[in-house]
Protein backbone atom coordinates (compact mmCIF):
# COMPACT_ATOMS: atom_id res chain seq x y z
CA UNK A 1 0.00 0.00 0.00
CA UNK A 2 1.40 3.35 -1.17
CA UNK A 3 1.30 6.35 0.62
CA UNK A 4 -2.06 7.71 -0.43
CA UNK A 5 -3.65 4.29 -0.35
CA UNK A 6 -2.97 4.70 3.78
CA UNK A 7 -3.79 8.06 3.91
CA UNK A 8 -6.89 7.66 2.83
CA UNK A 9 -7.57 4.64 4.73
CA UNK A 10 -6.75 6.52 8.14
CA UNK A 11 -8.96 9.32 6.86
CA UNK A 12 -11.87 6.86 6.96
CA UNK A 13 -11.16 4.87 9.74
CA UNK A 14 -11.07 8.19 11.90
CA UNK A 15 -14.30 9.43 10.14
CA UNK A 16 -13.15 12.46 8.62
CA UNK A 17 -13.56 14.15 5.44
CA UNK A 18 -10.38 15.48 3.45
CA UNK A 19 -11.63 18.73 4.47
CA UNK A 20 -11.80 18.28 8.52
CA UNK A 21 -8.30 16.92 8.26
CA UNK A 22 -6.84 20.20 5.87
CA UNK A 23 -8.86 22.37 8.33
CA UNK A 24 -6.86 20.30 11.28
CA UNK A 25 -3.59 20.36 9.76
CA UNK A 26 -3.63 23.39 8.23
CA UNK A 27 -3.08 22.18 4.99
CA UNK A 28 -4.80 23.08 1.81
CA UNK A 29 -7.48 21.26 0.47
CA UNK A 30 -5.61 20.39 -2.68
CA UNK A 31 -2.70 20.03 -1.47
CA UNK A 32 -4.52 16.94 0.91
CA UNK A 33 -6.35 15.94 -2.26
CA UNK A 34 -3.06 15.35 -4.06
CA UNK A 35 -1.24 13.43 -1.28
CA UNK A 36 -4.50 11.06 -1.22
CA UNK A 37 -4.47 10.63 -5.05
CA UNK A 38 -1.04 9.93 -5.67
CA UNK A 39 -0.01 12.79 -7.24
CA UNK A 40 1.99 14.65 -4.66
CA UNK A 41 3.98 13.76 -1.41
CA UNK A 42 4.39 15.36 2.00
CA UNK A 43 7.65 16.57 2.76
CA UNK A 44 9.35 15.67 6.26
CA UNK A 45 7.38 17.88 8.43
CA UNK A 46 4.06 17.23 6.84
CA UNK A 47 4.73 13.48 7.25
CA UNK A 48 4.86 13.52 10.93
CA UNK A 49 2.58 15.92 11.60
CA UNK A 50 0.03 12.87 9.55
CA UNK A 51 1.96 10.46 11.76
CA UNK A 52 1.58 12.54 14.82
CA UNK A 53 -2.17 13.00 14.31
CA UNK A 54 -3.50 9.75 13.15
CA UNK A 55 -0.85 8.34 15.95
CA UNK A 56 1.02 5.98 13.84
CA UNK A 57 4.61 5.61 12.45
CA UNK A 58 6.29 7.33 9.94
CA UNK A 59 6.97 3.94 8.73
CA UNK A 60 3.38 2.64 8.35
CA UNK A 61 2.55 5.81 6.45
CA UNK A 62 4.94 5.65 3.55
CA UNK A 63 4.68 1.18 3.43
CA UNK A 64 7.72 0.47 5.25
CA UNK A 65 5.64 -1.30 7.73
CA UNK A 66 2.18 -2.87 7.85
CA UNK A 67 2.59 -2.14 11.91
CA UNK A 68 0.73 1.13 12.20
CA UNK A 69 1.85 1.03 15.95
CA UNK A 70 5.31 3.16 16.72
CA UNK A 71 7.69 0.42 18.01
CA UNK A 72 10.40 2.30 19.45
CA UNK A 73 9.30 5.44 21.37
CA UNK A 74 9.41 4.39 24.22
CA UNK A 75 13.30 3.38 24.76
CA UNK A 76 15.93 5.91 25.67
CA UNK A 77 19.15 6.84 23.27
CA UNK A 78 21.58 4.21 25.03
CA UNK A 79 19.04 1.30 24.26
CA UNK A 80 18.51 2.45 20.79
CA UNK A 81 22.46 2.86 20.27
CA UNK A 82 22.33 -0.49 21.36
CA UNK A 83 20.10 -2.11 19.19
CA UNK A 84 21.80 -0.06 16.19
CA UNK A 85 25.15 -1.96 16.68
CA UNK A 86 23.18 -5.13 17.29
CA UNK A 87 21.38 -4.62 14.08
CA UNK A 88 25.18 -4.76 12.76
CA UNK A 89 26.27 -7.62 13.55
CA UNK A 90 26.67 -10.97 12.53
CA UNK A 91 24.09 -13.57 13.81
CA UNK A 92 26.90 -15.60 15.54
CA UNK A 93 27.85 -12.56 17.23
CA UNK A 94 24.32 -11.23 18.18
CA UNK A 95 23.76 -14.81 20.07
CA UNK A 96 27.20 -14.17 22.33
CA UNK A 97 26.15 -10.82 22.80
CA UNK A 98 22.65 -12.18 24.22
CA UNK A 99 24.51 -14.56 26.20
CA UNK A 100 26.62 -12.14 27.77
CA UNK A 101 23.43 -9.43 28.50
CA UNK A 102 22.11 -12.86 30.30
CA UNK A 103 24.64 -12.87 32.22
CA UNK A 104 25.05 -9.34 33.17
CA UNK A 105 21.34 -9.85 34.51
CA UNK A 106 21.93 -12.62 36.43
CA UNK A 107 25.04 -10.53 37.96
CA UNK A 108 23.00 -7.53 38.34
CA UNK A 109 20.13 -9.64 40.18
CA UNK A 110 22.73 -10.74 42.40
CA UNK A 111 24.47 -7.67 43.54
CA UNK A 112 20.86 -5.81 43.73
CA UNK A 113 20.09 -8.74 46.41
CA UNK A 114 23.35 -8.34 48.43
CA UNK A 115 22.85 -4.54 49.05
């Protein structure tokens, strides 16, 4: 599904009109009207503000995804630094990295209990 395509699905699932939604953006009428049909796209800004109002991912707007659902908001910048180099790595490697974070836990539940 394109980028119109899921606009103009949200639009309906939320029960608006292209209108309400200009009028709520601030964006003009045919300016909406192309995004929906295909014949324009949203810059940066405009694209979040879409994925800020119908609360769904960047992502799921343009057909990166089919989650709708923002998947990462709610870790901080070390866990996402994290998962960036995990992303990197071989699979080998990711499984000795999850054995060490396993046992960093288990060494982290122990000194938590001895204080």
């Amino acid at each position: 599904m394109n980028f119109g395509e899921r606009l103009k699905q949200l639009i309906e699932e939320n029960n608006l009109t292209q209108r309400q939604l200009s009028r709520e953006l601030n964006i003009a009428p045919t300016t909406l009207s192309g995004y929906a049909n295909g014949y324009r796209e949203p810059d940066f800004f405009t694209l979040t503000k879409f994925a800020d109002y119908f609360n769904v991912s960047v992502d799921y707007l343009i057909g990166y995804s089919d989650n709708p659902y923002h998947t990462r908001t709610s870790r901080d910048q070390s866990a996402e630094r994290l998962l960036y180099y995990y992303e990197k790595l071989s699979p080998d490697i990711r499984e000795l990295l999850l054995d060490e974070a396993r046992l960093l836990l288990k060494y982290n539940h122990l000194n938590t209990k001895n204080t």
